[in-house]
N, C-alpha and C. Protein backbone atom coordinates (compact mmCIF):
# COMPACT_ATOMS: atom_id res chain seq x y z
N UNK A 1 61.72 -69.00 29.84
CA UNK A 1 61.69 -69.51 28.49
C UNK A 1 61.24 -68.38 27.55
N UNK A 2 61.91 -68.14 26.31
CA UNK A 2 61.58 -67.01 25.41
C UNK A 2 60.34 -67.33 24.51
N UNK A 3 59.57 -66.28 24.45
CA UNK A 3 58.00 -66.67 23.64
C UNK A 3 58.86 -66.47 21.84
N UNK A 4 58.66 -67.45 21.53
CA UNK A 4 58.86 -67.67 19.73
C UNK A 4 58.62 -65.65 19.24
N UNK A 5 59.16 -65.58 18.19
CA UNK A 5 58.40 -64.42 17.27
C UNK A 5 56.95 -64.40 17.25
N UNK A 6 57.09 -65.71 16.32
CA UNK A 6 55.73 -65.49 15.85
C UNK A 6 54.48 -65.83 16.67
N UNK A 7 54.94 -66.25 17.89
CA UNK A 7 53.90 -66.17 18.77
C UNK A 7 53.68 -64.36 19.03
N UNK A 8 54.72 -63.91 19.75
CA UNK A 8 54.75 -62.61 20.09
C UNK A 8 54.18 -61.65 19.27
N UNK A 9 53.88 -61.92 17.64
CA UNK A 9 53.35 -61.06 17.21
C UNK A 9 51.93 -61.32 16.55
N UNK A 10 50.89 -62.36 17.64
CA UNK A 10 50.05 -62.52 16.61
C UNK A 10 49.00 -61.75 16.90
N UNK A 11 49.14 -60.30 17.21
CA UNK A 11 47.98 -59.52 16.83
C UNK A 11 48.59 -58.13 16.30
N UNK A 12 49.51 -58.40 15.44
CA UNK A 12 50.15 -57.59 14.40
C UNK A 12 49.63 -57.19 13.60
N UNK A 13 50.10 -56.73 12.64
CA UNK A 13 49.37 -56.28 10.99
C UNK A 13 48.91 -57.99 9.95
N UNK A 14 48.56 -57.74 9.28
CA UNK A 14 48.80 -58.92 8.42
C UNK A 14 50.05 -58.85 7.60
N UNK A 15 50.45 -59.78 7.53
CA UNK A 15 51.81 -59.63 6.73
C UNK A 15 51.73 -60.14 5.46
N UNK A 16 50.69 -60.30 4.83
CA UNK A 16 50.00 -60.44 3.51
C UNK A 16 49.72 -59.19 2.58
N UNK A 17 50.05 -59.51 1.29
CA UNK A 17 49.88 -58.06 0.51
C UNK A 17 48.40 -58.39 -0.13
N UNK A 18 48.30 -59.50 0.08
CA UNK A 18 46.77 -59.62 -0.44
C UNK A 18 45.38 -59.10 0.37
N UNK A 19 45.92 -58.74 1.52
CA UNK A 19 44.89 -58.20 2.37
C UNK A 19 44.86 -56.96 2.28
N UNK A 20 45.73 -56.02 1.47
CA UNK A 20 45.76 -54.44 1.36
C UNK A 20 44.91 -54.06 -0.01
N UNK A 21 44.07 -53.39 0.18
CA UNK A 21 43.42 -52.84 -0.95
C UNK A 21 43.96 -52.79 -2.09
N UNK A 22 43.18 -52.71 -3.82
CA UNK A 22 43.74 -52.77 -4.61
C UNK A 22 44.52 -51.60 -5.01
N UNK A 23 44.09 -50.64 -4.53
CA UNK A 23 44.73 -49.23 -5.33
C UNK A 23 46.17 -48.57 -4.83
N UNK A 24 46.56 -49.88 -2.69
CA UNK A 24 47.82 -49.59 -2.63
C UNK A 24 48.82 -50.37 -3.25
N UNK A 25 48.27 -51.56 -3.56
CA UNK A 25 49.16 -52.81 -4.52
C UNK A 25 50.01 -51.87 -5.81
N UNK A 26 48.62 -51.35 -6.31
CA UNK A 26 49.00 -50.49 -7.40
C UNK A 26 49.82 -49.13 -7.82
N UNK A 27 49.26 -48.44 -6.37
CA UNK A 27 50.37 -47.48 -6.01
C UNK A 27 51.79 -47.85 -5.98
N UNK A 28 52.26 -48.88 -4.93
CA UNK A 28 53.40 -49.16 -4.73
C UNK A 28 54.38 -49.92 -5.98
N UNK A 29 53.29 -50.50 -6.98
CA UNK A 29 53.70 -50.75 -8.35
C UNK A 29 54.57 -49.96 -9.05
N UNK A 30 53.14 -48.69 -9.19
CA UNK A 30 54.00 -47.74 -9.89
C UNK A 30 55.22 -46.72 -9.44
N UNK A 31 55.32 -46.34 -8.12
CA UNK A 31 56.56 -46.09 -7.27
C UNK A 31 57.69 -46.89 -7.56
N UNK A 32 57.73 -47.87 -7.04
CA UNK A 32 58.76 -48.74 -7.89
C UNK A 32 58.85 -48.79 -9.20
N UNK A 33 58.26 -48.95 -9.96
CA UNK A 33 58.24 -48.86 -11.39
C UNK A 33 58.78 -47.94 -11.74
N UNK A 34 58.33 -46.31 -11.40
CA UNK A 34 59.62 -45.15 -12.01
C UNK A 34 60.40 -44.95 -11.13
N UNK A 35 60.59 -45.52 -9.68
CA UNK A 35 61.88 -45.10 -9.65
C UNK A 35 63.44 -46.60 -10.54
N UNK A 36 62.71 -47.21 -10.89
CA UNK A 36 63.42 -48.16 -11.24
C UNK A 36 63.85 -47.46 -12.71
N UNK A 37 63.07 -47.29 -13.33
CA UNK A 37 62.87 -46.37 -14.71
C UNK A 37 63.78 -45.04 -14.86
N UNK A 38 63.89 -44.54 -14.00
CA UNK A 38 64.52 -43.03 -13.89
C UNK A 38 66.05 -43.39 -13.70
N UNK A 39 66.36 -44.68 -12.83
CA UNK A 39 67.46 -44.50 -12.09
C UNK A 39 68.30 -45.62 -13.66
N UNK A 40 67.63 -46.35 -14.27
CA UNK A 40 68.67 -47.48 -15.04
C UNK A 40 68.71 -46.74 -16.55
N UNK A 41 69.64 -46.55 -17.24
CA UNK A 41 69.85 -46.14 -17.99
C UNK A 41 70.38 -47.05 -19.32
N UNK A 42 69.93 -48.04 -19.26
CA UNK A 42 70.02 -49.29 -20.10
C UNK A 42 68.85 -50.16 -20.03
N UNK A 43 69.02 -50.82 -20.99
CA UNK A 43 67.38 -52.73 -20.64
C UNK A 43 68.27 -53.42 -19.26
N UNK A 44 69.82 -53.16 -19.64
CA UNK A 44 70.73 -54.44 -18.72
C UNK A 44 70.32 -53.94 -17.47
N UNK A 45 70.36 -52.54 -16.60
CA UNK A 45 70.39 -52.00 -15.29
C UNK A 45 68.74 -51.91 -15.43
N UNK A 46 68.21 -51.64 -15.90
CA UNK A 46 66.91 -52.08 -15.35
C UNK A 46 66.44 -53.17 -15.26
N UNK A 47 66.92 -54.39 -16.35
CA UNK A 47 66.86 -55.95 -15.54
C UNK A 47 67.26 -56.48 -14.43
N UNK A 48 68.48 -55.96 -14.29
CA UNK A 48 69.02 -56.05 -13.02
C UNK A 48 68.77 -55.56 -11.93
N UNK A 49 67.83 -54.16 -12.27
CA UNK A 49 67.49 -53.31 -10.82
C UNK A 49 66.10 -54.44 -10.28
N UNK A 50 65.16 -55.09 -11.28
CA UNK A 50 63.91 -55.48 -11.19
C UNK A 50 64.59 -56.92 -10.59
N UNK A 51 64.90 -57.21 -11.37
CA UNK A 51 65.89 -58.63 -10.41
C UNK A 51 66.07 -58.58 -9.27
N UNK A 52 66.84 -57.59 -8.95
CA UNK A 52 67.02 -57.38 -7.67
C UNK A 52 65.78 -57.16 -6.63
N UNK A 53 65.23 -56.52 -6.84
CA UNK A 53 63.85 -56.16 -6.21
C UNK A 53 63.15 -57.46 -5.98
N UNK A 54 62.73 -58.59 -7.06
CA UNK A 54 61.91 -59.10 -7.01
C UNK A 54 62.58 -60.09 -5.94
N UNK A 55 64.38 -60.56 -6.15
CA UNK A 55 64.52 -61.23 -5.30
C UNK A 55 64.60 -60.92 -3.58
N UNK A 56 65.02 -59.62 -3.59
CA UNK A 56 64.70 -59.07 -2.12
C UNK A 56 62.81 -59.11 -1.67
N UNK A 57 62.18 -58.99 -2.62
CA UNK A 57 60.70 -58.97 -1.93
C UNK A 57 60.28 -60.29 -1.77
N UNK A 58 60.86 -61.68 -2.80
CA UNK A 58 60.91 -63.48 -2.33
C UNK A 58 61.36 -63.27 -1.14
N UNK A 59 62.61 -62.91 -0.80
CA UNK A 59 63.46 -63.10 0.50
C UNK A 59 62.97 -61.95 2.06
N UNK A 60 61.94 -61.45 1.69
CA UNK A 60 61.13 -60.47 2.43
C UNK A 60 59.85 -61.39 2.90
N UNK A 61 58.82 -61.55 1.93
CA UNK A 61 57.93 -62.70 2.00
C UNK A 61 58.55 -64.01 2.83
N UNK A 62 59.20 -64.55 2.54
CA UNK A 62 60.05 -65.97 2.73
C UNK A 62 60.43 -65.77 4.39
N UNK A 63 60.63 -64.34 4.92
CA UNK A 63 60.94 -64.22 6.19
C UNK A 63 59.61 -63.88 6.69
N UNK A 64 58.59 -63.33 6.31
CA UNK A 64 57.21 -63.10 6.54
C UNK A 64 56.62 -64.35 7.35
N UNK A 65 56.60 -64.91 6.26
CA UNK A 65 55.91 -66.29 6.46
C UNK A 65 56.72 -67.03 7.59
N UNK A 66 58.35 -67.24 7.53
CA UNK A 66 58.65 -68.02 8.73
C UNK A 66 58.01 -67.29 9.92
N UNK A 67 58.26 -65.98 9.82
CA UNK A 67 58.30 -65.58 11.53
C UNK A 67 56.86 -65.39 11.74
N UNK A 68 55.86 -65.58 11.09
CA UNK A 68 54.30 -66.13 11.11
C UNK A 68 53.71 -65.16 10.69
């Protein structure tokens, strides 16, 4: 019988961003932030680049949480 995921990984990392210190939250903010900035050359492609992002990091989280 196959052990689930999320059994298999429960002495993993945390898969919570709330458990990482404040200053990498913030780091990784601003990383994303200019490269989003550098690369859109309009309000429209940078709405759309941030769009995009935010819905890939829901759909990142959203798999987080299923697989425990």
């Amino acid at each position: 019988m196959a052990t689930p995921l999320h059994a298999a990984l429960q002495g993993s990392l945390p898969a919570d961003i709330s458990f990482l210190p404040i200053s990498f939250r913030i780091l990784g903010a601003i990383v994303v932030a200019t490269g989003a900035l550098t690369v859109a050359s309009s309000k429209k492609e940078l709405g759309l680049l941030a769009g995009t992002f935010l819905f890939g990091l829901g759909v990142l989280e959203l798999a987080l949480q299923v697989a425990g």
